[in-house]
Structure formats: structure tokens, C-alpha cells
PDB file of N, CA and C in Angstrom:
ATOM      1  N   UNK A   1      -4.721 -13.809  -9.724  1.00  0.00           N
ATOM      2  CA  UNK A   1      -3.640 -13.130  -9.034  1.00  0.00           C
ATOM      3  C   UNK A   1      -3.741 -11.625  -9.281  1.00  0.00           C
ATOM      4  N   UNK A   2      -3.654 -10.645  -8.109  1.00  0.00           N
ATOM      5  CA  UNK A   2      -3.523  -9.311  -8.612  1.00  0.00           C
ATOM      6  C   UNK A   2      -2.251  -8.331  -9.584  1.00  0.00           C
ATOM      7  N   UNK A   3      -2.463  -8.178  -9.802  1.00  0.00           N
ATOM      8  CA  UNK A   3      -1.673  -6.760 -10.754  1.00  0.00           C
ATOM      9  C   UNK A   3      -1.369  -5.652  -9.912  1.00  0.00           C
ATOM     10  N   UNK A   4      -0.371  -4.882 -10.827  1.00  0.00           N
ATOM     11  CA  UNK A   4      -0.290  -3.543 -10.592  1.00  0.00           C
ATOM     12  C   UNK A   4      -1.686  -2.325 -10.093  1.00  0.00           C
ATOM     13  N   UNK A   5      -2.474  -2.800 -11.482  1.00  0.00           N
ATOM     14  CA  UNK A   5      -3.215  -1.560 -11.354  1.00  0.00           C
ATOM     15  C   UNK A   5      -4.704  -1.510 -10.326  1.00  0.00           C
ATOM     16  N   UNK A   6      -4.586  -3.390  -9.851  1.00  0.00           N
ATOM     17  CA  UNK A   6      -5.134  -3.926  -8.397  1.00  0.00           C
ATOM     18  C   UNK A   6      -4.842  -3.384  -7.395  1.00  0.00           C
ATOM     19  N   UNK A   7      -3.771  -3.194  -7.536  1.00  0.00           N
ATOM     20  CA  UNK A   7      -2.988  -2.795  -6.101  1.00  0.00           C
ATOM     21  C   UNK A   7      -3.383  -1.123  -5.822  1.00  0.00           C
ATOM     22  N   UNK A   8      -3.062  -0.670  -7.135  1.00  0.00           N
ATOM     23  CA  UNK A   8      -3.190   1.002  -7.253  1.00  0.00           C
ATOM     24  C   UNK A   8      -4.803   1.343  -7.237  1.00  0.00           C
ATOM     25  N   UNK A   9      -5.624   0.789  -7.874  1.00  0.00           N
ATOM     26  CA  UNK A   9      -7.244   0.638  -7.891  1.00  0.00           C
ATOM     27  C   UNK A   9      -7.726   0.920  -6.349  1.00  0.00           C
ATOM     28  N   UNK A  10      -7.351  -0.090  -5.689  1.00  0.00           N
ATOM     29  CA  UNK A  10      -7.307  -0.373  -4.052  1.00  0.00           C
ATOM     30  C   UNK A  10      -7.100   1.028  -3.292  1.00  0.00           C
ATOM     31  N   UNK A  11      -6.135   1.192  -3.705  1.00  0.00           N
ATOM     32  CA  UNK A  11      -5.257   2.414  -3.145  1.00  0.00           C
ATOM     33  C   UNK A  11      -5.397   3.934  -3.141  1.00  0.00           C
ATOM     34  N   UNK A  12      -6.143   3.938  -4.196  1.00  0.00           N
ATOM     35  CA  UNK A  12      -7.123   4.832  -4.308  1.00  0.00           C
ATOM     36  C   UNK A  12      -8.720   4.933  -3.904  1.00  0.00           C
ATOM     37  N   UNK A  13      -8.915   4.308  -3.664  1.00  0.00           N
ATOM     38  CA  UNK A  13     -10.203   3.800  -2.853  1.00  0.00           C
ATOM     39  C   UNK A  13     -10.184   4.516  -1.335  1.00  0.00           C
ATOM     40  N   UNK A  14      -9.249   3.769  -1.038  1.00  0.00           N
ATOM     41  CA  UNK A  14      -8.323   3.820   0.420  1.00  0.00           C
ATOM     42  C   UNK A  14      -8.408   5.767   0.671  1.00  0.00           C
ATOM     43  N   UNK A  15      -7.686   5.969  -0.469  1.00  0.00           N
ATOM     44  CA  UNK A  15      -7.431   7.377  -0.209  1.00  0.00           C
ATOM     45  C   UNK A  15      -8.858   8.899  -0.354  1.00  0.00           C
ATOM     46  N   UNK A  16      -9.614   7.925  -1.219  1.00  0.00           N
ATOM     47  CA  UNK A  16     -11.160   8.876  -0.961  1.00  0.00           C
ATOM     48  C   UNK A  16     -12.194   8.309  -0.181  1.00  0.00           C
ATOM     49  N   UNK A  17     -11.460   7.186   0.507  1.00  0.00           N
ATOM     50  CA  UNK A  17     -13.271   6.906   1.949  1.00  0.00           C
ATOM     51  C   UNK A  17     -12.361   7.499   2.985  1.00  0.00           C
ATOM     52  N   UNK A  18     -10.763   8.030   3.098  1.00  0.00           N
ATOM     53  CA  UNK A  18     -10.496   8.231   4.368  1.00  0.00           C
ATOM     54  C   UNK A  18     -10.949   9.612   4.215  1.00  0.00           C
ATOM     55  N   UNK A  19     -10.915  10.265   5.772  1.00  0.00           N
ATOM     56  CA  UNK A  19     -11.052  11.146   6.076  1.00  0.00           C
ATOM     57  C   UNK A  19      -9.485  11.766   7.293  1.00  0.00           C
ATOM     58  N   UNK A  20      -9.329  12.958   6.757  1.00  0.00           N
ATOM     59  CA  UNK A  20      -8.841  13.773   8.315  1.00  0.00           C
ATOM     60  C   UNK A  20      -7.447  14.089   7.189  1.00  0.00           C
ATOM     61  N   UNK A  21      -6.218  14.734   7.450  1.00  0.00           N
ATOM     62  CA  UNK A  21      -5.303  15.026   7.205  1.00  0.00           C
ATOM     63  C   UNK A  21      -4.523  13.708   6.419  1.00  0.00           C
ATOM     64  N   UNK A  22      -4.305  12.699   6.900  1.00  0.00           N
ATOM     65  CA  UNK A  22      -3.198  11.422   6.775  1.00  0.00           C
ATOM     66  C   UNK A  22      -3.978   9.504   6.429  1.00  0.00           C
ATOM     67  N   UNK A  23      -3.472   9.069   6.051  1.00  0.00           N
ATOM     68  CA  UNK A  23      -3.867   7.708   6.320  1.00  0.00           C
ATOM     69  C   UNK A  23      -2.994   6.804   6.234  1.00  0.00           C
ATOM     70  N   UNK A  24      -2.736   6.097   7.260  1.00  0.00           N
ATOM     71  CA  UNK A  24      -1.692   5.481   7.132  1.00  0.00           C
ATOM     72  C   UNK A  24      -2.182   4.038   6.244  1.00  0.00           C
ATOM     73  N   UNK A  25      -1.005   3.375   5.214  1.00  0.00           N
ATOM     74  CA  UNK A  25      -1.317   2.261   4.738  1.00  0.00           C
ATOM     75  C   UNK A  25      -0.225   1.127   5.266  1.00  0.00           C
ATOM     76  N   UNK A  26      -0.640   0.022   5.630  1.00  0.00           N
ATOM     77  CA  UNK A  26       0.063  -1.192   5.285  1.00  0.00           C
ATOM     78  C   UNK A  26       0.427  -2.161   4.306  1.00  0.00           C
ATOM     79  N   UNK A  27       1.176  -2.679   3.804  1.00  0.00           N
ATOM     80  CA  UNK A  27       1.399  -3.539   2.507  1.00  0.00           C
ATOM     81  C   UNK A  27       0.328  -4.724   2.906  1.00  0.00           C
ATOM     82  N   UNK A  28       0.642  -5.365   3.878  1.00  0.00           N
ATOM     83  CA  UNK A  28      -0.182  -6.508   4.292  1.00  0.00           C
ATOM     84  C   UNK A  28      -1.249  -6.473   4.058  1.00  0.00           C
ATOM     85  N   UNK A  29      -2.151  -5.481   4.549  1.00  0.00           N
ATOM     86  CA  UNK A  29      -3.488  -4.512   4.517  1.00  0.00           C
ATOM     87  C   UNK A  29      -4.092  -4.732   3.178  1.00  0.00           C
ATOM     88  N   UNK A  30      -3.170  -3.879   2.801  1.00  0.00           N
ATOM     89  CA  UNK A  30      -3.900  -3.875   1.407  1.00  0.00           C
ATOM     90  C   UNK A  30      -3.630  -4.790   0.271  1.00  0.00           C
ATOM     91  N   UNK A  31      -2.975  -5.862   0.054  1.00  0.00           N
ATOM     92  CA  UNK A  31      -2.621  -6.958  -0.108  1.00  0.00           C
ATOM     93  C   UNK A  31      -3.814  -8.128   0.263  1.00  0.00           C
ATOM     94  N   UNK A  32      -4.082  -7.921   1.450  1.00  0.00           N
ATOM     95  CA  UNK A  32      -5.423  -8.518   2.192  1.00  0.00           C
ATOM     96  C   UNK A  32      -6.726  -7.766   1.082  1.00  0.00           C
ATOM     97  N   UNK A  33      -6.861  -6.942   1.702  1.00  0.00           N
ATOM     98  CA  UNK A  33      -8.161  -6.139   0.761  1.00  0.00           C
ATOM     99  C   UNK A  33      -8.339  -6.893  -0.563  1.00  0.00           C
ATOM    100  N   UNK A  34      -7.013  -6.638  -1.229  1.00  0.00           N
ATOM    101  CA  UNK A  34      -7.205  -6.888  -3.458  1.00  0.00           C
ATOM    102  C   UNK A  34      -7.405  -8.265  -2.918  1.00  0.00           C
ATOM    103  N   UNK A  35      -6.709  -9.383  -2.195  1.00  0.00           N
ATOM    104  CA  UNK A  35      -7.010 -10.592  -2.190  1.00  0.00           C
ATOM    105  C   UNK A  35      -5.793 -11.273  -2.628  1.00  0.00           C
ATOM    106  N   UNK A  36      -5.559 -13.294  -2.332  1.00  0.00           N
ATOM    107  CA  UNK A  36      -4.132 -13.214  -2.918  1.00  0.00           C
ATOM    108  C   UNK A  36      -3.143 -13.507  -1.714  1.00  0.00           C
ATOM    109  N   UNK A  37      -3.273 -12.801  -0.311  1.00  0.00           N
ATOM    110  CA  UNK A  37      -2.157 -12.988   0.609  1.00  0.00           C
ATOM    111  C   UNK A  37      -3.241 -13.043   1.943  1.00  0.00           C
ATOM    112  N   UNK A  38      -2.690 -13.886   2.527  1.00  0.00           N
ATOM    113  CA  UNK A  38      -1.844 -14.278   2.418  1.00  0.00           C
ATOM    114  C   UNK A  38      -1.167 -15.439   1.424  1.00  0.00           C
ATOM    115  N   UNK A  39      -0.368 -16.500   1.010  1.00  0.00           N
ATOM    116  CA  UNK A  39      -0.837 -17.387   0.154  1.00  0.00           C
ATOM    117  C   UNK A  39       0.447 -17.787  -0.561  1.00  0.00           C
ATOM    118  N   UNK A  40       0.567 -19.107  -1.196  1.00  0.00           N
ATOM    119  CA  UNK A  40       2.078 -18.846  -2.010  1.00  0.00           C
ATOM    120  C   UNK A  40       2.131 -18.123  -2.922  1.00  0.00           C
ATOM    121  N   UNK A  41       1.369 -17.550  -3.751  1.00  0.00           N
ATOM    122  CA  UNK A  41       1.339 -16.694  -4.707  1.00  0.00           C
ATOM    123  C   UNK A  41       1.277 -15.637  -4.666  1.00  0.00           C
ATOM    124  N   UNK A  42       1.481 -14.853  -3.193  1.00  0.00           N
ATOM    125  CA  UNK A  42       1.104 -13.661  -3.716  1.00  0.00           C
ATOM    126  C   UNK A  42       2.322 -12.541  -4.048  1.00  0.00           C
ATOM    127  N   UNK A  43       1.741 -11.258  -4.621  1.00  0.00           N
ATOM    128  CA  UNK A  43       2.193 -10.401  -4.765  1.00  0.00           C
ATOM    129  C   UNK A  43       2.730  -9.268  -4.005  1.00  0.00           C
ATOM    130  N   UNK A  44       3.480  -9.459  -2.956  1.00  0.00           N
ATOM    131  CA  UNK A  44       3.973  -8.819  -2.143  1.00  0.00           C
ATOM    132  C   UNK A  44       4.854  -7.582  -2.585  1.00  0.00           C
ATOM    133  N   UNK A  45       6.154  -7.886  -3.488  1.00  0.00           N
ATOM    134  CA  UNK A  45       6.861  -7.012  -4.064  1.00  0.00           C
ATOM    135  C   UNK A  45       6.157  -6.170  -5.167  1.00  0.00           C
ATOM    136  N   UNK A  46       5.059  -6.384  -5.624  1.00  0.00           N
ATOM    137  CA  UNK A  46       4.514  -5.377  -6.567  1.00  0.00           C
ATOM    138  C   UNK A  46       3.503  -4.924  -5.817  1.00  0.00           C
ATOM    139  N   UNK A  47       3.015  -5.088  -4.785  1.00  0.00           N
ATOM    140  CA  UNK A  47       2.444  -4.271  -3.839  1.00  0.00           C
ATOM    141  C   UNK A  47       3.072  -3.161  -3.446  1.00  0.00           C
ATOM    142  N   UNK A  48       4.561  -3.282  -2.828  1.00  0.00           N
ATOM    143  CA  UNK A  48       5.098  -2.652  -2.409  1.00  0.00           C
ATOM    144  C   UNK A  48       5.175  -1.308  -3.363  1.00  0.00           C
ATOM    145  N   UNK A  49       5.647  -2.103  -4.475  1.00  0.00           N
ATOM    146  CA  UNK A  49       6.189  -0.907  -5.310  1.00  0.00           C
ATOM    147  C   UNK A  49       5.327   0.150  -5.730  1.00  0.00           C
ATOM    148  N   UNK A  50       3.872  -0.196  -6.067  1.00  0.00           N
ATOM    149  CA  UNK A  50       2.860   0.439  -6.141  1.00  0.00           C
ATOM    150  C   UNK A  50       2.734   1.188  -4.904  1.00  0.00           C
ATOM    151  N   UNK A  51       3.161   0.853  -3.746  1.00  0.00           N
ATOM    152  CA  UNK A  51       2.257   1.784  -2.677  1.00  0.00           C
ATOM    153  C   UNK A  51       3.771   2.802  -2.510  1.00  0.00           C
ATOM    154  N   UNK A  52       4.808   2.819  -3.040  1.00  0.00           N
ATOM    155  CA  UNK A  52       6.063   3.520  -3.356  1.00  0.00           C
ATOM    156  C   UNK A  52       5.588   4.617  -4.451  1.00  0.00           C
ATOM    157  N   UNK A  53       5.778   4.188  -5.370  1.00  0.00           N
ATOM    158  CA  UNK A  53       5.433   4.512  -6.554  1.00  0.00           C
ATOM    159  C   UNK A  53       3.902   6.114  -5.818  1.00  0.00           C
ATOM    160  N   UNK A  54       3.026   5.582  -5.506  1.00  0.00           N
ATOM    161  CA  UNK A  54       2.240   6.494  -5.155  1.00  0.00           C
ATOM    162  C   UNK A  54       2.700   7.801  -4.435  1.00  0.00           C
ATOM    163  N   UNK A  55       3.726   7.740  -3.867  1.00  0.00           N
ATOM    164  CA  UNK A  55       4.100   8.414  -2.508  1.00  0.00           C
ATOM    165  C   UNK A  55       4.449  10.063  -3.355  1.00  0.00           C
ATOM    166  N   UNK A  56       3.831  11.210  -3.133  1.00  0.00           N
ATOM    167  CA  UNK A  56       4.167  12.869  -3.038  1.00  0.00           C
ATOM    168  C   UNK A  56       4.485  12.856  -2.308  1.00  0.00           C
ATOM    169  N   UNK A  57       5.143  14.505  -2.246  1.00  0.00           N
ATOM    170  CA  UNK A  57       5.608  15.349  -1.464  1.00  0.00           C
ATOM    171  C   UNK A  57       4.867  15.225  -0.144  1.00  0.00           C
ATOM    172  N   UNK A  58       5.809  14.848   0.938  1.00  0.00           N
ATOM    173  CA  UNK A  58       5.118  14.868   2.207  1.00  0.00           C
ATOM    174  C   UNK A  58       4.829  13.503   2.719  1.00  0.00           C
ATOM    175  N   UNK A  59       4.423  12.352   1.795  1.00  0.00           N
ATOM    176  CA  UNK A  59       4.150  11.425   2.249  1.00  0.00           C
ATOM    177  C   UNK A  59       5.637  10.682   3.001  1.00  0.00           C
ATOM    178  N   UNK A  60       5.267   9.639   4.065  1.00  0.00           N
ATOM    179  CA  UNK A  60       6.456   8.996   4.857  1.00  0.00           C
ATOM    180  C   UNK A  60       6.455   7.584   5.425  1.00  0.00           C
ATOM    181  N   UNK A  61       7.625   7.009   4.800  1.00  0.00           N
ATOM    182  CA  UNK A  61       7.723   5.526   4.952  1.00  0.00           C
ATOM    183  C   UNK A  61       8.056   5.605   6.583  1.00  0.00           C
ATOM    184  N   UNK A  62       6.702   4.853   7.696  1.00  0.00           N
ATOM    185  CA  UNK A  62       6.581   4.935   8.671  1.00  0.00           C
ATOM    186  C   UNK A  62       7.441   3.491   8.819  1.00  0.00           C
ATOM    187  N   UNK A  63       7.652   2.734   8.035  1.00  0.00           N
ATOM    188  CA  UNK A  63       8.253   1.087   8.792  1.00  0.00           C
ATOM    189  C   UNK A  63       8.525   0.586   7.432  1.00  0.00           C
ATOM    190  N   UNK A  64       9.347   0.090   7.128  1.00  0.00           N
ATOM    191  CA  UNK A  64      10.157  -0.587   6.102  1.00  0.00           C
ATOM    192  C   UNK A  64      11.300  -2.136   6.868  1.00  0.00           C
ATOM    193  N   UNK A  65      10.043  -2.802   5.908  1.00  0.00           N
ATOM    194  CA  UNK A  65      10.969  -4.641   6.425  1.00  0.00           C
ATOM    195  C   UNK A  65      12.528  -4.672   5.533  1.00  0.00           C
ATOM    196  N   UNK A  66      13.140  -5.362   6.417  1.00  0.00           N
ATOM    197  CA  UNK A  66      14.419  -5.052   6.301  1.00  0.00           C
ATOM    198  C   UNK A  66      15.051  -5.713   5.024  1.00  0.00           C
ATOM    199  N   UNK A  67      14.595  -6.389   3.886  1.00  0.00           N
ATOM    200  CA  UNK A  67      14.231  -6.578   2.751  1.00  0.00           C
ATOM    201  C   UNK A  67      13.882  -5.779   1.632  1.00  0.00           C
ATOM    202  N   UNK A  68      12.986  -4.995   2.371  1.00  0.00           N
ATOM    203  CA  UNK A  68      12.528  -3.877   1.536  1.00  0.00           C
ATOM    204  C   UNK A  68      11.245  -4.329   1.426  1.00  0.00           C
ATOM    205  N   UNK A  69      10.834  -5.457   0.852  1.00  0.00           N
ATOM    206  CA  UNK A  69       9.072  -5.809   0.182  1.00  0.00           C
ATOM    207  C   UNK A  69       8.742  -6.559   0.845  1.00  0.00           C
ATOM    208  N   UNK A  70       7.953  -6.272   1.807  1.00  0.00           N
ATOM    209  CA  UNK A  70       7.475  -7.271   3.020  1.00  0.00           C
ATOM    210  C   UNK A  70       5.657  -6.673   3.379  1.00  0.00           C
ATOM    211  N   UNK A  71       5.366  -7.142   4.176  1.00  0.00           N
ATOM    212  CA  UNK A  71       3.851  -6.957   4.602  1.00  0.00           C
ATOM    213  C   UNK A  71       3.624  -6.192   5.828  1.00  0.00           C
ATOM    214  N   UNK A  72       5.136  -5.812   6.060  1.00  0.00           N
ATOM    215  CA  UNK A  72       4.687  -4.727   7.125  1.00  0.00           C
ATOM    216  C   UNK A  72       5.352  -3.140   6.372  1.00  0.00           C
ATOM    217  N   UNK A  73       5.515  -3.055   5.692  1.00  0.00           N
ATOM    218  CA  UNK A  73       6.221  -1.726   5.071  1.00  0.00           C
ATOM    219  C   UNK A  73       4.756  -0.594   5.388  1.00  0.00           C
ATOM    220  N   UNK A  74       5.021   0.554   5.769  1.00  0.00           N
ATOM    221  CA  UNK A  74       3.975   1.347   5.944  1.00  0.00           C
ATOM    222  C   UNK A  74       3.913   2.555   5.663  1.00  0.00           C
ATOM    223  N   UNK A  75       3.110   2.924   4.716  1.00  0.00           N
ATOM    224  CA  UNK A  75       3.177   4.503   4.703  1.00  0.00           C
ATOM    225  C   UNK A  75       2.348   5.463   4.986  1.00  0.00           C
ATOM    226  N   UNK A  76       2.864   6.541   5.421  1.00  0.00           N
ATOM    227  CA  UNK A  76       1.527   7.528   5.930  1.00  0.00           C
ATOM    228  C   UNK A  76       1.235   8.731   4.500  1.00  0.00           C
ATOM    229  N   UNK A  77       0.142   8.557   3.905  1.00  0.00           N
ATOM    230  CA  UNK A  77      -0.364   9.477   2.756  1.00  0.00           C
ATOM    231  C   UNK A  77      -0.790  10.604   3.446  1.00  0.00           C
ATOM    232  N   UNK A  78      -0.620  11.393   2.907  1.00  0.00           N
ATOM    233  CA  UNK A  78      -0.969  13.149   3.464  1.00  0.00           C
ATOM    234  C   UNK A  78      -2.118  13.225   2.056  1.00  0.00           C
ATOM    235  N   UNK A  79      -3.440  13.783   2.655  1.00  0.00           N
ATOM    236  CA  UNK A  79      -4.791  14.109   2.524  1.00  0.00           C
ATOM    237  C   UNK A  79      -4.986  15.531   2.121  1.00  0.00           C
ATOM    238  N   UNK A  80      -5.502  16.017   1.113  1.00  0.00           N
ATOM    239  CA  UNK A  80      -6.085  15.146  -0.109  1.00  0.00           C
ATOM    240  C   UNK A  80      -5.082  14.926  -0.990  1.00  0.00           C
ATOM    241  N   UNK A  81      -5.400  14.019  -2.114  1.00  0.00           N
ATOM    242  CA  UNK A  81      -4.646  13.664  -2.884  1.00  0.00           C
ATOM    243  C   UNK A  81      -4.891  14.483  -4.254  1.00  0.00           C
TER     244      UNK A  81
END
């Protein structure tokens, strides 16, 4: 099962192969990537929080499930980090 620092590992990855100003992330997405979800076990809410948790100045929650920790929550990261 993934972890925290799975999720954040990932996420940083994410943020030095992109290129251009922004990248937008999905929970689902990257949830998919570490592995785990879909599935009964997975880690959805500590996904979330990690891809929260990451967010500076500038960055913007493009879609938030009405729950809060869901697989479509999305954020757009502002480049470079």
C-alpha cells in the first residue's frame, strides 16, 4: 500500500519531467501512477493531502469533490518549483 512520502516521491517527479509554466495534477492520476487505486485499499485521502500539503504561493485547486478527498480533486502547480 502507498504512503505519504509515495505520494510526494511521485509528485515530484511529476513536477521535474513537466515542462512550460503550470502542470496540472489529478488525485486519481497520481494515485494511478504510485499504484493501489483503483482498489479497496486505496489511499485516496492521503493522496489528497499530500498533493495539498505541496501547494505555494500561486498554486490553484482547479476542482475539488464535494467531500473533499476524492479522485477528481485537481491542482494546477505553477513551474518551477
Amino acid at each position: 500500500m502507498p504512503n505519504a512520502d509515495d505520494f510526494r516521491s511521485e509528485l515530484h517527479s511529476i513536477f521535474s519531467s513537466s515542462r512550460g509554466g503550470y502542470v496540472d495534477v489529478t488525485s486519481g492520476d497520481l494515485h494511478r501512477r504510485v499504484g493501489g487505486y483503483p482498489g479497496p485499499n486505496h489511499r485516496m485521502p492521503i493522496c489528497c493531502s499530500v498533493m495539498r500539503q505541496a501547494m505555494q504561493g500561486g498554486d490553484v485547486i482547479l476542482d475539488e469533490p464535494p467531500k473533499g478527498n476524492g479522485a477528481t480533486l485537481a491542482i494546477r502547480y505553477r513551474l518551477p518549483r
